[in-house]
C-alpha atoms as a PDB file:
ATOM      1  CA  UNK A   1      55.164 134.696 -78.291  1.00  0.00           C
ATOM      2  CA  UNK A   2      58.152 132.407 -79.637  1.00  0.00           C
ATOM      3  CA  UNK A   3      59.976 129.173 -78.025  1.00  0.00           C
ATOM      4  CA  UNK A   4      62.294 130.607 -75.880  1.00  0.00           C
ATOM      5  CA  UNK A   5      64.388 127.728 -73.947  1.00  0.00           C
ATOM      6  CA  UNK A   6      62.892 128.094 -70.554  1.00  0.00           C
ATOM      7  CA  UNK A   7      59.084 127.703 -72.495  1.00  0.00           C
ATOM      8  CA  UNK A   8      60.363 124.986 -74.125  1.00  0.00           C
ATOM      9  CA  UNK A   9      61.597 123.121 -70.599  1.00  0.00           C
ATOM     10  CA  UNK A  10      58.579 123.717 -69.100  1.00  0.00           C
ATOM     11  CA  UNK A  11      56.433 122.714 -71.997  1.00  0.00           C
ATOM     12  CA  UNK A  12      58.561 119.320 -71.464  1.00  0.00           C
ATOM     13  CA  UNK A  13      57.844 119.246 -67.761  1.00  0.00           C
ATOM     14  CA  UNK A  14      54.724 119.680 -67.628  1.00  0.00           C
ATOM     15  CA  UNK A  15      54.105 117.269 -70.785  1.00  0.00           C
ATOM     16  CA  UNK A  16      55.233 115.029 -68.812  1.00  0.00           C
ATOM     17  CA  UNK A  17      54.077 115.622 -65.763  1.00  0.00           C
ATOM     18  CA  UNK A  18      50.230 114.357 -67.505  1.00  0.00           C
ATOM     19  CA  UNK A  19      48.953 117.999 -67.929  1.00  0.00           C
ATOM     20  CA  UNK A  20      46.810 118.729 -71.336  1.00  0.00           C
ATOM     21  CA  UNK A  21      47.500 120.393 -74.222  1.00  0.00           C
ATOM     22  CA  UNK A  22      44.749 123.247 -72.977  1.00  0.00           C
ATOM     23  CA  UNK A  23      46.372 123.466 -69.574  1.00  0.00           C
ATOM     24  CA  UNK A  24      49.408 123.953 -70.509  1.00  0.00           C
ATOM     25  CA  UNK A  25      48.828 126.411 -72.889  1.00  0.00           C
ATOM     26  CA  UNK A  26      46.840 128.256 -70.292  1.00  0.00           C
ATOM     27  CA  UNK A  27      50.048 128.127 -68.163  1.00  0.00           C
ATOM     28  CA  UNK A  28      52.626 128.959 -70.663  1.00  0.00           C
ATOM     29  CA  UNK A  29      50.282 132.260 -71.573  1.00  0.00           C
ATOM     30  CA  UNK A  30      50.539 133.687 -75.475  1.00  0.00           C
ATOM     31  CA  UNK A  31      50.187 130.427 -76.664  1.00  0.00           C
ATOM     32  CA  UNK A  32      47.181 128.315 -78.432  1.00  0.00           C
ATOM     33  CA  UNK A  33      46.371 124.435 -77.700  1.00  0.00           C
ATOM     34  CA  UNK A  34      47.461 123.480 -80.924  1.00  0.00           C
ATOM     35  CA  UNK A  35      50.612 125.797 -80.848  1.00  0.00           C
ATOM     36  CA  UNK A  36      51.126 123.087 -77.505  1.00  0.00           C
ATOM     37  CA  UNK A  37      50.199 120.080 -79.847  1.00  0.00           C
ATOM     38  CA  UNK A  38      52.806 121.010 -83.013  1.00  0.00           C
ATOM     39  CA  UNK A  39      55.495 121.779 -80.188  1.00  0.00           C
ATOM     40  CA  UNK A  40      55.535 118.681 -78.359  1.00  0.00           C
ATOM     41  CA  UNK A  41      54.988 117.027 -81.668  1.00  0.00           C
ATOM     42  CA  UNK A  42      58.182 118.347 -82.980  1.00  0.00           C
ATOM     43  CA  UNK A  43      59.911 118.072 -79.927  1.00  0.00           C
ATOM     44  CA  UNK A  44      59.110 114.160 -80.290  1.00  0.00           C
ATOM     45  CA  UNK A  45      57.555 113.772 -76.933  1.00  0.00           C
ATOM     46  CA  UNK A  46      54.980 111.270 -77.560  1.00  0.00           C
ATOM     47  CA  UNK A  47      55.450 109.307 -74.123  1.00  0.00           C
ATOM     48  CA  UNK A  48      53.782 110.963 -70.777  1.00  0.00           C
ATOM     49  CA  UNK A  49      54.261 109.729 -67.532  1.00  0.00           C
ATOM     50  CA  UNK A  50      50.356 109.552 -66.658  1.00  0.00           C
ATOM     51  CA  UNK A  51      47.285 110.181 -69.369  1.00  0.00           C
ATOM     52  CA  UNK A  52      45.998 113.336 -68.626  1.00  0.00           C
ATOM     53  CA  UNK A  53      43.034 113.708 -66.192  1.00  0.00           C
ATOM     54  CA  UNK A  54      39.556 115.916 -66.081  1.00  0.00           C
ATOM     55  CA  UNK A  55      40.173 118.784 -63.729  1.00  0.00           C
ATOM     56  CA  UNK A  56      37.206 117.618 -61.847  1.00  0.00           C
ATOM     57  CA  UNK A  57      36.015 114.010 -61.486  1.00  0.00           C
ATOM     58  CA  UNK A  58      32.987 113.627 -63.245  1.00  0.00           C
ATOM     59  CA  UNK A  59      30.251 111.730 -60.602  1.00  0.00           C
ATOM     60  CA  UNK A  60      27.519 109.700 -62.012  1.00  0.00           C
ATOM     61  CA  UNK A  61      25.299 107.936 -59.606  1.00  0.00           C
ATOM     62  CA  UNK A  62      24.580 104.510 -59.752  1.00  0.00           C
ATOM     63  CA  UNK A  63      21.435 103.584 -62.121  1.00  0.00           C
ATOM     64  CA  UNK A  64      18.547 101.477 -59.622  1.00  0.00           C
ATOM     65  CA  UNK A  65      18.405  98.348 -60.634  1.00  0.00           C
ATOM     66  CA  UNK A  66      15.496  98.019 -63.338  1.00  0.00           C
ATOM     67  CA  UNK A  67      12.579  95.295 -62.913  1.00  0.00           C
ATOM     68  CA  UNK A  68      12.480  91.935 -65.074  1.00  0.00           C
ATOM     69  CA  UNK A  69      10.549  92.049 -67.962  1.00  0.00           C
ATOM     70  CA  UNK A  70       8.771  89.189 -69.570  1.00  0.00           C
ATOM     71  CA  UNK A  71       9.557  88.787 -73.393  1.00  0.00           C
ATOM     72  CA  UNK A  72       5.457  88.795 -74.009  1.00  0.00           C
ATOM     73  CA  UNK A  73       3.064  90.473 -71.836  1.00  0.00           C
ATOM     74  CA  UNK A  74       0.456  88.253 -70.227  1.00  0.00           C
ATOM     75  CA  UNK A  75      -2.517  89.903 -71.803  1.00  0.00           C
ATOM     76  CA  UNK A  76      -3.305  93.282 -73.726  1.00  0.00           C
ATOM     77  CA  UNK A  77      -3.031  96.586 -71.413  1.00  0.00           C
ATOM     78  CA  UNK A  78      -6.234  98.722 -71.403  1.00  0.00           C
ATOM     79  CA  UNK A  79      -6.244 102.427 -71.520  1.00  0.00           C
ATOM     80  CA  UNK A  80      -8.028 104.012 -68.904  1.00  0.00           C
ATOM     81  CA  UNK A  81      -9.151 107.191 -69.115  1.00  0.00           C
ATOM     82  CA  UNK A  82      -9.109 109.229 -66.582  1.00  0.00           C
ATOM     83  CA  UNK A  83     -12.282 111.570 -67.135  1.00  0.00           C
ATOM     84  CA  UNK A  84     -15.926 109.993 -67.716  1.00  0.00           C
ATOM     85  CA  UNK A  85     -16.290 108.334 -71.079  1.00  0.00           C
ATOM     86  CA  UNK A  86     -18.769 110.358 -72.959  1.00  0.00           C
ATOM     87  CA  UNK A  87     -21.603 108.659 -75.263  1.00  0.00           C
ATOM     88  CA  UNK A  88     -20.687 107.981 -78.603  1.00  0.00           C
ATOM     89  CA  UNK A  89     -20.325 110.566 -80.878  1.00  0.00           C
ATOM     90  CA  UNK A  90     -22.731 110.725 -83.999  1.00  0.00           C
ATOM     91  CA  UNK A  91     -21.191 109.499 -87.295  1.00  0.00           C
ATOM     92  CA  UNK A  92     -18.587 111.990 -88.921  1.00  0.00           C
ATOM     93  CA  UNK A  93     -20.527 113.593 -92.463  1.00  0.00           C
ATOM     94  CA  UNK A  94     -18.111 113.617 -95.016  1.00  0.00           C
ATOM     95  CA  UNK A  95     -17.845 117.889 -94.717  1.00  0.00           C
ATOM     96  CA  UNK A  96     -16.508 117.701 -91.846  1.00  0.00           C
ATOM     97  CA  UNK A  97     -13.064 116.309 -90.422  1.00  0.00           C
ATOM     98  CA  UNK A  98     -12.413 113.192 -88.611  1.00  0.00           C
ATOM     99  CA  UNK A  99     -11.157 114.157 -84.816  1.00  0.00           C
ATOM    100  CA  UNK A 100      -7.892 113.753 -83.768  1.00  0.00           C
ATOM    101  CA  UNK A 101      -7.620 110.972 -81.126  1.00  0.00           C
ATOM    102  CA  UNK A 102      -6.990 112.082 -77.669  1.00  0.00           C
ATOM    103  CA  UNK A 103      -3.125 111.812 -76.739  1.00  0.00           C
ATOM    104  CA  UNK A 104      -2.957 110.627 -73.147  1.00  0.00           C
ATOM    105  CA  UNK A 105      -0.018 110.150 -70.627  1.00  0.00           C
ATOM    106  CA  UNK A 106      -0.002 105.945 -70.647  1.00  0.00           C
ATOM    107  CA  UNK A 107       1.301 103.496 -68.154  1.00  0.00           C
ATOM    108  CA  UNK A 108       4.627 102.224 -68.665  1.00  0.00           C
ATOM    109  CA  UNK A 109       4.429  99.623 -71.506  1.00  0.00           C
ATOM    110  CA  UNK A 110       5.850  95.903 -71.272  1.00  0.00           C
ATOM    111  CA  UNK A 111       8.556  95.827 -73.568  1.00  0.00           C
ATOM    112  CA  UNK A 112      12.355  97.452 -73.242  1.00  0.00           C
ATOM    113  CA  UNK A 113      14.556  97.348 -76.208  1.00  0.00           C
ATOM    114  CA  UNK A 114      15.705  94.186 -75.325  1.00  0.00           C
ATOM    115  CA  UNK A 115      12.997  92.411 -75.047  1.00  0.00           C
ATOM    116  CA  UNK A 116      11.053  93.817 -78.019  1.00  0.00           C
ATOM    117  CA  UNK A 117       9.877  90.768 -80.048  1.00  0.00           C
ATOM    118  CA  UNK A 118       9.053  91.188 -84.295  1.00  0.00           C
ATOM    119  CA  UNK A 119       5.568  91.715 -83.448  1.00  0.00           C
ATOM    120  CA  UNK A 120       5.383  93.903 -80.373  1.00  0.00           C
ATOM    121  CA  UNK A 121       4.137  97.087 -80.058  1.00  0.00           C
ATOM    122  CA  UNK A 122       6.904  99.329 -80.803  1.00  0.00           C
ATOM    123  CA  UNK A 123       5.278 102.889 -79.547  1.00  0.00           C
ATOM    124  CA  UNK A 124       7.706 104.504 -77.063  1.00  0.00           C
ATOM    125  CA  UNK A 125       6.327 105.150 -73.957  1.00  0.00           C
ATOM    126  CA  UNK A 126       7.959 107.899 -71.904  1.00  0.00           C
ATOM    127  CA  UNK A 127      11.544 109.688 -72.215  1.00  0.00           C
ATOM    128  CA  UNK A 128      14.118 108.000 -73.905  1.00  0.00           C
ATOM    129  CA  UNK A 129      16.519 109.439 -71.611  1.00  0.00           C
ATOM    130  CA  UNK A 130      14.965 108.385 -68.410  1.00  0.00           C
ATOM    131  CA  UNK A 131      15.045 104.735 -67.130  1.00  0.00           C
ATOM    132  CA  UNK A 132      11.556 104.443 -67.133  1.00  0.00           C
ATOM    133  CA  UNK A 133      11.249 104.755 -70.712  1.00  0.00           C
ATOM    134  CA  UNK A 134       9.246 101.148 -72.577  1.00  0.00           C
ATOM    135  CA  UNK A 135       7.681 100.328 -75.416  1.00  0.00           C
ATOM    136  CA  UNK A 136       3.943  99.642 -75.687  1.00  0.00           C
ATOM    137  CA  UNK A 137       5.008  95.780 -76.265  1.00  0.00           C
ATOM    138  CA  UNK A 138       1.443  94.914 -77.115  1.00  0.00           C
ATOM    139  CA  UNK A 139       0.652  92.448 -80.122  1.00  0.00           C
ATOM    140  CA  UNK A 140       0.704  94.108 -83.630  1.00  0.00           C
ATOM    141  CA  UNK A 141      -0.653  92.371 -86.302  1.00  0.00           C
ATOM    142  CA  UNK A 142       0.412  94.452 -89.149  1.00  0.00           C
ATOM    143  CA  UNK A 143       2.874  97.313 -89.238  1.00  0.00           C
ATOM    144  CA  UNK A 144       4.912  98.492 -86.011  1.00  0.00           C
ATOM    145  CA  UNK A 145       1.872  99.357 -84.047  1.00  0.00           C
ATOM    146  CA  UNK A 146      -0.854  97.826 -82.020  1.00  0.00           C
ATOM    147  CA  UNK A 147      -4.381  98.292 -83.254  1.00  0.00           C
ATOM    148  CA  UNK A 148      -4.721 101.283 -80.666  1.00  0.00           C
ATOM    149  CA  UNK A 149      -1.397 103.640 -82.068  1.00  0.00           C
ATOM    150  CA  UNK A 150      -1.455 102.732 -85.242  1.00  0.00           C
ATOM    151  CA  UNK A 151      -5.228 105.179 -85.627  1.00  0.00           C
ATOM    152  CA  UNK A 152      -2.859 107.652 -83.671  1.00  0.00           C
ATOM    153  CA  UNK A 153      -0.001 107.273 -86.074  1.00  0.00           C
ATOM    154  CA  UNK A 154      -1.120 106.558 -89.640  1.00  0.00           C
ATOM    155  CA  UNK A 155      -4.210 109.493 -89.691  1.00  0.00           C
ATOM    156  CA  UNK A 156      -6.987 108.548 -92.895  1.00  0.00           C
ATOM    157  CA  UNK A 157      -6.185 110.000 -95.841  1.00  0.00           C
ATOM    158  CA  UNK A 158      -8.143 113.468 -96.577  1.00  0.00           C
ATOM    159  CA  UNK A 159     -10.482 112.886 -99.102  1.00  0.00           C
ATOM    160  CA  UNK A 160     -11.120 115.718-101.276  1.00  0.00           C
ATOM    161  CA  UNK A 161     -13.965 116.532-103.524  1.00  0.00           C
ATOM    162  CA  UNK A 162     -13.652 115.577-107.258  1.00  0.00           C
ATOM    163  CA  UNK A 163     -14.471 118.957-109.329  1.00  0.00           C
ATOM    164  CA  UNK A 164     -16.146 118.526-112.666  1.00  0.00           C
ATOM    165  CA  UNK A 165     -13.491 117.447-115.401  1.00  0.00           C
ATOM    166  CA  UNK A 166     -13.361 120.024-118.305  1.00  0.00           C
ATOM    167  CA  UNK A 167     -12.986 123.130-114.970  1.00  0.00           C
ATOM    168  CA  UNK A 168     -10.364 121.380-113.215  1.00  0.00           C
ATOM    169  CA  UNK A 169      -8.905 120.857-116.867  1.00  0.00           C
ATOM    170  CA  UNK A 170      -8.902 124.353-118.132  1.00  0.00           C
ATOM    171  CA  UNK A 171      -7.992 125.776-114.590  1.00  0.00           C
ATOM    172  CA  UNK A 172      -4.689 123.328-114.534  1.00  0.00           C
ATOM    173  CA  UNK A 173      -4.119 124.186-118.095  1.00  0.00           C
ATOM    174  CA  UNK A 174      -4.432 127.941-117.309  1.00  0.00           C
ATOM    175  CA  UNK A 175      -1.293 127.585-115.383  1.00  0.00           C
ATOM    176  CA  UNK A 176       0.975 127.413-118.702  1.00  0.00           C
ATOM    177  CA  UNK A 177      -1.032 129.783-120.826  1.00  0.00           C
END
């Protein structure tokens, strides 16, 4: 559709009447948001009476106020696991693979981003979307992690068998033969 003079007037009015680019263009009809934008940009009407508004408030309830942490936890947090400990397993043999440790939900740690010290614990605990969400904040000696997520986050390194020299030789050399 073109620019007649009566689009044009109320493309001004309701410009500046606050209404958005979008809802005008949805009241004009036939025309885009950006047809709106190069219009009014033409026209020279960079001054609106108000700044336009969402078409619905958005509501966001009010966060609960969260508890005051301590910038070092009194002592070390234990893990406790809720189903019987089981005796000790016998010693891995070197065929077989080391298990995977046992990921289990934790209490909420000590430490919130704010408070997280240089040698804290930093394994998130929980969402980071919720307010609940912490970090272990347990003492690490070396690395990010305490003693305990650091076996959960840096797994041993597979060690593989060494084959004789001269096969694995040939069979890598066989490769550009």
């Amino acid at each position: 559709m073109s620019w007649t003079d009566e689009r044009v007037t109320t493309l001004k009015k309701l410009w500046l009447d606050g209404l958005s680019a979008s809802q005008i263009a949805k009241q004009l009809g036939g025309v885009t948001r950006n047809a709106v934008i190069g219009k009014v940009h033409r026209l020279g009407l960079s001054g609106r009476a108000a700044p336009s508004q969402p078409a619905r408030p958005a509501f966001k309830a009010p966060r609960p106020a969260r508890p005051a942490a301590t910038a070092m936890p009194a002592a070390p947090r234990r893990v406790v696991a809720s189903e019987p400990v089981a005796p000790a397993p016998a010693p891995v043999a070197a065929h077989q693979q080391p298990s995977v440790p046992v990921m289990r939900n934790e209490a909420p740690g000590s430490a919130t981003v704010l408070t997280l010290g240089a040698h804290m614990c930093k394994w998130p605990i929980g969402d980071p979307s919720s307010d609940s969400f912490t970090f272990c904040g347990r003492r690490s000696s070396e690395g990010p992690y305490c003693v305990e997520h650091a076996r959960v986050a840096y797994q041993p390194q597979q060690s593989t068998k060494k084959k004789g020299g001269a096969t694995e030789l040939a069979r890598s050399l066989r490769r550009y033969i």
